[in-house]
N, C-alpha and C. Protein backbone atom coordinates (compact mmCIF):
# COMPACT_ATOMS: atom_id res chain seq x y z
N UNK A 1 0.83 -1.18 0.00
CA UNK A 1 0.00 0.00 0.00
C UNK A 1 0.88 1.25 0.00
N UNK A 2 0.27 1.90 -0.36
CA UNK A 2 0.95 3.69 -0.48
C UNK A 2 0.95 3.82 0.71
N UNK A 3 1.66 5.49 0.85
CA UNK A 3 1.50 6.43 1.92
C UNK A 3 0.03 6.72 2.06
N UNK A 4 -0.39 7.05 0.94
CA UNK A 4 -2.03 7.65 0.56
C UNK A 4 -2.35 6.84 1.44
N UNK A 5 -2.67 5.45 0.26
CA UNK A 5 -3.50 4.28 0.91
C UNK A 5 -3.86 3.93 2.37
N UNK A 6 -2.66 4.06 2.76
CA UNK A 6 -2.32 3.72 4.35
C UNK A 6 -3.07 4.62 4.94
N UNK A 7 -2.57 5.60 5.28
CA UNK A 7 -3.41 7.04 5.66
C UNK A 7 -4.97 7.04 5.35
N UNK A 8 -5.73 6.78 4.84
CA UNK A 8 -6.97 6.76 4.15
C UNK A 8 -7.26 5.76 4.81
N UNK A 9 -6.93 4.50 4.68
CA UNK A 9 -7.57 3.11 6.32
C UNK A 9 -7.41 3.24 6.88
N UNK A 10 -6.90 3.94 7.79
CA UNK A 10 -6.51 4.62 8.98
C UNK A 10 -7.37 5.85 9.48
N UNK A 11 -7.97 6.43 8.64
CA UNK A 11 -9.04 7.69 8.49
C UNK A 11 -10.26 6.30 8.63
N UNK A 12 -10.11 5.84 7.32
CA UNK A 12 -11.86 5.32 7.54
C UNK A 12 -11.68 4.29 8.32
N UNK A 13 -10.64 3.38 8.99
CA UNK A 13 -10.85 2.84 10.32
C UNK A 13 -11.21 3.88 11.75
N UNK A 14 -10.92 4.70 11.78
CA UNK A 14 -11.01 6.00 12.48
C UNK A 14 -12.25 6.27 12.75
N UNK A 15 -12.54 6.37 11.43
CA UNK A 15 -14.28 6.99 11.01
C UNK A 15 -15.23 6.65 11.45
N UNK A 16 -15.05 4.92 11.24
CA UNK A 16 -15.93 3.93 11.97
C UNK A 16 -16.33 3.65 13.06
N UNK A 17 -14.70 3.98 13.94
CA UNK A 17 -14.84 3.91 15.17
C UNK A 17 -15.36 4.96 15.90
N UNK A 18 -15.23 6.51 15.33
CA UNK A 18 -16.37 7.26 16.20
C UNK A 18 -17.50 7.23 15.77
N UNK A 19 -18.33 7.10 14.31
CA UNK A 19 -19.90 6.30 13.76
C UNK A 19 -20.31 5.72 15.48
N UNK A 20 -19.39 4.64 15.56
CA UNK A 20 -20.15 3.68 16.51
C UNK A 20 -20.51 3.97 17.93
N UNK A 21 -18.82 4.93 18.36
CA UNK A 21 -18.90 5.77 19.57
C UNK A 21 -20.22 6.66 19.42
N UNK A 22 -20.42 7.57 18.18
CA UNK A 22 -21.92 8.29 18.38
C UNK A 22 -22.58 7.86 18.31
N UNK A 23 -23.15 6.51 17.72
CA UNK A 23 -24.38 5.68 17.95
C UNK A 23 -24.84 5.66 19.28
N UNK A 24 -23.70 5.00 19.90
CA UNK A 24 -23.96 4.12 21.27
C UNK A 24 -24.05 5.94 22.61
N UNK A 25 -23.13 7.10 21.78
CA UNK A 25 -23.46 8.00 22.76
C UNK A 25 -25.31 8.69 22.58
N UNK A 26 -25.21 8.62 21.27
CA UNK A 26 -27.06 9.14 21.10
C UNK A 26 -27.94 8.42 21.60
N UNK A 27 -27.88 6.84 22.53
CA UNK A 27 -28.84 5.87 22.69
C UNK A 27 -28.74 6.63 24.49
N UNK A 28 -28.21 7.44 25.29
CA UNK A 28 -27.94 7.84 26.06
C UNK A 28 -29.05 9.09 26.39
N UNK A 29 -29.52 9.12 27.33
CA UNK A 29 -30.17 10.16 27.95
C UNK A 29 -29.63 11.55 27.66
N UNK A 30 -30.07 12.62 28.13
CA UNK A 30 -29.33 13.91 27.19
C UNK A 30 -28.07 14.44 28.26
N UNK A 31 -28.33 14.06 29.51
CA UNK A 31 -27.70 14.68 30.44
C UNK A 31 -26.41 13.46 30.73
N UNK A 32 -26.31 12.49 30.31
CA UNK A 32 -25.50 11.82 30.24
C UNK A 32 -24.56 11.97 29.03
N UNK A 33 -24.96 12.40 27.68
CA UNK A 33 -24.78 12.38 26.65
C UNK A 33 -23.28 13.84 26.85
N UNK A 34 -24.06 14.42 27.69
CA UNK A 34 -22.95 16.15 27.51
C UNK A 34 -21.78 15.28 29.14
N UNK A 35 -22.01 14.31 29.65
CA UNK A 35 -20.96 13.93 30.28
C UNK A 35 -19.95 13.54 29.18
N UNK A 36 -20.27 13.00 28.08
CA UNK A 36 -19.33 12.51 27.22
C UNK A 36 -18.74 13.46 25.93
N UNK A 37 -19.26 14.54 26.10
CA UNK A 37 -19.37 16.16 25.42
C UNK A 37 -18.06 15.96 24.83
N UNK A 38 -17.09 16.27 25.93
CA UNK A 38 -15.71 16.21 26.10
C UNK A 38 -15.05 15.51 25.16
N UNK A 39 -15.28 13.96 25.48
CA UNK A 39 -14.44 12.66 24.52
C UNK A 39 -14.62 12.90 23.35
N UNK A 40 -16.35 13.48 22.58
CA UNK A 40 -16.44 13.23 21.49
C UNK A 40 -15.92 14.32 20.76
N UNK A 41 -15.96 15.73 21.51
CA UNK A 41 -15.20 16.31 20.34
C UNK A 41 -13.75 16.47 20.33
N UNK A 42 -12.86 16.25 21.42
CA UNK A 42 -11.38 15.29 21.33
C UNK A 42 -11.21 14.49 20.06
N UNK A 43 -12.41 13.08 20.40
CA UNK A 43 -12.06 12.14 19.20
C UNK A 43 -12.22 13.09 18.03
N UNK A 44 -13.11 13.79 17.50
CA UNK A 44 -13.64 14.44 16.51
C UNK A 44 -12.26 15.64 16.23
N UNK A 45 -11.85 16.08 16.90
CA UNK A 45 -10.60 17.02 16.48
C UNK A 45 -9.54 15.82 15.76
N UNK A 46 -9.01 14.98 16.70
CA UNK A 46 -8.12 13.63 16.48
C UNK A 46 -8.61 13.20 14.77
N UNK A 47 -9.59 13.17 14.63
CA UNK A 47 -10.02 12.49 12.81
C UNK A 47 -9.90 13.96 12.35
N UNK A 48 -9.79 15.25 12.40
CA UNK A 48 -9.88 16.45 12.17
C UNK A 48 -8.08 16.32 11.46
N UNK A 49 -7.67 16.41 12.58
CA UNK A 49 -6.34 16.09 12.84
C UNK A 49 -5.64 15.26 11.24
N UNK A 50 -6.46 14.11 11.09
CA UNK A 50 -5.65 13.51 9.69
C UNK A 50 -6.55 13.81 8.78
N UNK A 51 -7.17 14.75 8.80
CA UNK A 51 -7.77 15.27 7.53
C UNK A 51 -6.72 16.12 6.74
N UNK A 52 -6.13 17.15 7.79
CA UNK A 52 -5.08 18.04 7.49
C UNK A 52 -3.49 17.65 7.25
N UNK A 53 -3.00 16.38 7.76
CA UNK A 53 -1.50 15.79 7.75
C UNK A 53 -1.35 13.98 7.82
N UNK A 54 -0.69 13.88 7.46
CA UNK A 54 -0.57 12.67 7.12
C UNK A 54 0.65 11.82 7.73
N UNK A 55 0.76 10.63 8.77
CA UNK A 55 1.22 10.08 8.83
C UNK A 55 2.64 9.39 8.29
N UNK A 56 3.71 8.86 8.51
CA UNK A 56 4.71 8.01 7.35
C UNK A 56 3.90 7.12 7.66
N UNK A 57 4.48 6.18 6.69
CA UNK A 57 3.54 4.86 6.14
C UNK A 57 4.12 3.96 7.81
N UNK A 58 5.38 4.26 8.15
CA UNK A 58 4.95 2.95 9.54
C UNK A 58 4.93 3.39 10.56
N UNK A 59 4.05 4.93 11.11
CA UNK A 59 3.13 5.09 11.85
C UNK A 59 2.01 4.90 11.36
N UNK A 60 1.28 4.90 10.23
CA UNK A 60 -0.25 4.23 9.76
C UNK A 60 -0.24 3.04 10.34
N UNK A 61 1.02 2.46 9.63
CA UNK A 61 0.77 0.65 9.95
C UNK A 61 0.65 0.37 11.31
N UNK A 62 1.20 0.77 12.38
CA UNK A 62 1.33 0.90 13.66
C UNK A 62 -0.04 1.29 14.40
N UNK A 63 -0.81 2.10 14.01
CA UNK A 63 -1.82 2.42 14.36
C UNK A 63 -3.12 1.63 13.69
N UNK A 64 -3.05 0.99 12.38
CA UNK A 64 -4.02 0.05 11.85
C UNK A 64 -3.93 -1.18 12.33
N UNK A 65 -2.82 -1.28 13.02
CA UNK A 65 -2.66 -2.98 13.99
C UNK A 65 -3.57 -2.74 15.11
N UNK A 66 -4.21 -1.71 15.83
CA UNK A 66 -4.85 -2.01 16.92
C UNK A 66 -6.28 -2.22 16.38
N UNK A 67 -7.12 -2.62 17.21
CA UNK A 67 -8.77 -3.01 16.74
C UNK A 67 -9.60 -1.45 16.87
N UNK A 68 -8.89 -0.52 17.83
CA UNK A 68 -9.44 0.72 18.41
C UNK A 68 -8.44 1.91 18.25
N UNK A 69 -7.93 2.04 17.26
CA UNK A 69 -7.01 3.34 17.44
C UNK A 69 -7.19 4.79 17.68
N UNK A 70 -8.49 5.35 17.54
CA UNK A 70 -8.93 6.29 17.94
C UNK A 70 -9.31 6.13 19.41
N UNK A 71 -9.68 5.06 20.11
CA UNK A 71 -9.50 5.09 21.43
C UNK A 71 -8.35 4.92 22.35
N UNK A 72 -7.32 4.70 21.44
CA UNK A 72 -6.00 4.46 21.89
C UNK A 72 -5.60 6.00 21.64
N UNK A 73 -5.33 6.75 21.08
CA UNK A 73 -5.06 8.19 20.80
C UNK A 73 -5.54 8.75 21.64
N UNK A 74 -6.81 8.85 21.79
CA UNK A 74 -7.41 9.67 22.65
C UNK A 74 -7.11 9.67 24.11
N UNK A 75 -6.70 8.43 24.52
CA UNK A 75 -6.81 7.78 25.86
C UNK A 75 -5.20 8.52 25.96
N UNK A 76 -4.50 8.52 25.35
CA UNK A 76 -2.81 9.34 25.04
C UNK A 76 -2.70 10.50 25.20
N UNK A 77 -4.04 11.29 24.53
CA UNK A 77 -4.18 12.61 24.67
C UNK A 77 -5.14 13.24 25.51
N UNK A 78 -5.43 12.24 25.98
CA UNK A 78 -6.62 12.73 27.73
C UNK A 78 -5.49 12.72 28.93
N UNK A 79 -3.86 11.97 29.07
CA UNK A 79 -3.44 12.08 30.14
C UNK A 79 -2.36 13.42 29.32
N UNK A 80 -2.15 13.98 28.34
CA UNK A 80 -1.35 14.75 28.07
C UNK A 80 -1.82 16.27 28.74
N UNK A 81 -0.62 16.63 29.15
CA UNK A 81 -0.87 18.07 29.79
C UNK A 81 -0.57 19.17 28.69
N UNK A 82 -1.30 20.10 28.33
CA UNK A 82 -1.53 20.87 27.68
C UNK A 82 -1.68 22.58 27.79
N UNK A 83 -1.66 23.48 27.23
CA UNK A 83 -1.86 24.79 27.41
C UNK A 83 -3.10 24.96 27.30
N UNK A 84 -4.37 24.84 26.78
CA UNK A 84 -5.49 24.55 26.49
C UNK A 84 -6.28 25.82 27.50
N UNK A 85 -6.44 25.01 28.83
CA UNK A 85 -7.08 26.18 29.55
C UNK A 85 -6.56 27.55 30.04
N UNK A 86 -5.35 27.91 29.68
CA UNK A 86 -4.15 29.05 29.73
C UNK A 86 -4.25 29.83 28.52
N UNK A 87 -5.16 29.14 27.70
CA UNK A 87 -5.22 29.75 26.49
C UNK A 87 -6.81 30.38 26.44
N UNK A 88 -7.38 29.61 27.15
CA UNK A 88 -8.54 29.90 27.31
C UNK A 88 -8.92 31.60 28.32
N UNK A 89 -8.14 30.87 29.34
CA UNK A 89 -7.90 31.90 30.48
C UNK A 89 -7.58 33.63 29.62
N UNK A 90 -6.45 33.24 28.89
CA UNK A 90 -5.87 34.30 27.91
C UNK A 90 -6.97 35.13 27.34
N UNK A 91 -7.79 34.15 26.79
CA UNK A 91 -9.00 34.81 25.87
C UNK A 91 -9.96 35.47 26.44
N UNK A 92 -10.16 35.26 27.60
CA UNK A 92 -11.25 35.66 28.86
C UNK A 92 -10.61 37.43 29.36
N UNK A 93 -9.42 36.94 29.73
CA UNK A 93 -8.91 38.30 29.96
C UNK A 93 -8.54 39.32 28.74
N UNK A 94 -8.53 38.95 27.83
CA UNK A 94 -8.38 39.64 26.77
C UNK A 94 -9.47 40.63 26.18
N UNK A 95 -10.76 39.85 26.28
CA UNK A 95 -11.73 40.05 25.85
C UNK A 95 -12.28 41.23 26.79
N UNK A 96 -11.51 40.51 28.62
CA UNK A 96 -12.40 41.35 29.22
C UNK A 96 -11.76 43.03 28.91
N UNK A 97 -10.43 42.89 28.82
CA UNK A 97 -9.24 44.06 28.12
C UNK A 97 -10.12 44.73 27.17
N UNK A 98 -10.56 44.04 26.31
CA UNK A 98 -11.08 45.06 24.86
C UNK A 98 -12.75 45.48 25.37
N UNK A 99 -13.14 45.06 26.43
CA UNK A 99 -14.73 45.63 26.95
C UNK A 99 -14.01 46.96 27.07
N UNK A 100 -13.24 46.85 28.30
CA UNK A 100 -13.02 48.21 29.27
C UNK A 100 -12.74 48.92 28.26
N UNK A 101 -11.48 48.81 27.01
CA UNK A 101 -11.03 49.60 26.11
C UNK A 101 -11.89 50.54 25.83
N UNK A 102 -13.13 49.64 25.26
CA UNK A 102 -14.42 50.41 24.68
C UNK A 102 -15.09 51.18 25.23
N UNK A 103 -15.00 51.17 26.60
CA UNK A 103 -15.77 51.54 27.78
C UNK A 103 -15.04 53.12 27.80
N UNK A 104 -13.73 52.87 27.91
CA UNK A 104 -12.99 53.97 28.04
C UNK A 104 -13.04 55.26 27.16
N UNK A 105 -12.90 54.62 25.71
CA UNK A 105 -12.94 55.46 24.50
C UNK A 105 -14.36 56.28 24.21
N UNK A 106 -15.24 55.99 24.68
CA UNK A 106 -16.71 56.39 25.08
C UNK A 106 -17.74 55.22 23.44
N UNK A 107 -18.78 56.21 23.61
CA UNK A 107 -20.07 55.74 22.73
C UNK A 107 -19.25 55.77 21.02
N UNK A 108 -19.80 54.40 20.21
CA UNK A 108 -19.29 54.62 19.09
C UNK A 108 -20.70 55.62 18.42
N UNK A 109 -19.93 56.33 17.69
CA UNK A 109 -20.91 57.60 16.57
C UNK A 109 -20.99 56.87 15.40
């Protein structure tokens, strides 16, 4: 198989595996459903993720050997520590920065 090739079963093994994850999360009550809010759009960035870059061919292969590789990724990138909420934090204060700005400069004409 190609680079392509590889990469592409690896997407639609991917694919499949969150299909099934949202099946089984929509059979879920609604308030249970936003407990799992989180995972699904993780997994959903993660297939996002090889939409835009592509693998070498023996990390595909490496990752098409497991039965669950999007739950294996994810489970990798749920204990990874991240900037995420620092960035968030950033945006909060930033935003609250450009209120006052406006506040300051008076009424727009």
């Amino acid at each position: 198989m190609t680079n392509e090739e590889l990469n592409t079963a690896l997407y639609k093994k991917m694919f499949a595996e969150q299909e099934k994850y949202k099946e089984w999360l929509l059979s879920l009550p609604p308030d249970e459903i936003l407990n799992h809010a989180y995972k699904y759009t993780s997994r959903e960035d993660i297939l996002l993720s090889l939409e835009d870059k592509d693998l070498t061919s023996a990390q595909a292969k490496a990752l098409l050997k497991s039965p669950c590789p999007l739950t294996d990724v994810f489970k990798d990138w749920e204990k990874k520590e991240t900037g995420h909420m620092d960035d968030i934090w950033e945006t909060v204060e930033s935003r609250a920065n450009t209120v006052i700005a406006r506040a300051k400069a008076g009424p727009e004409r």
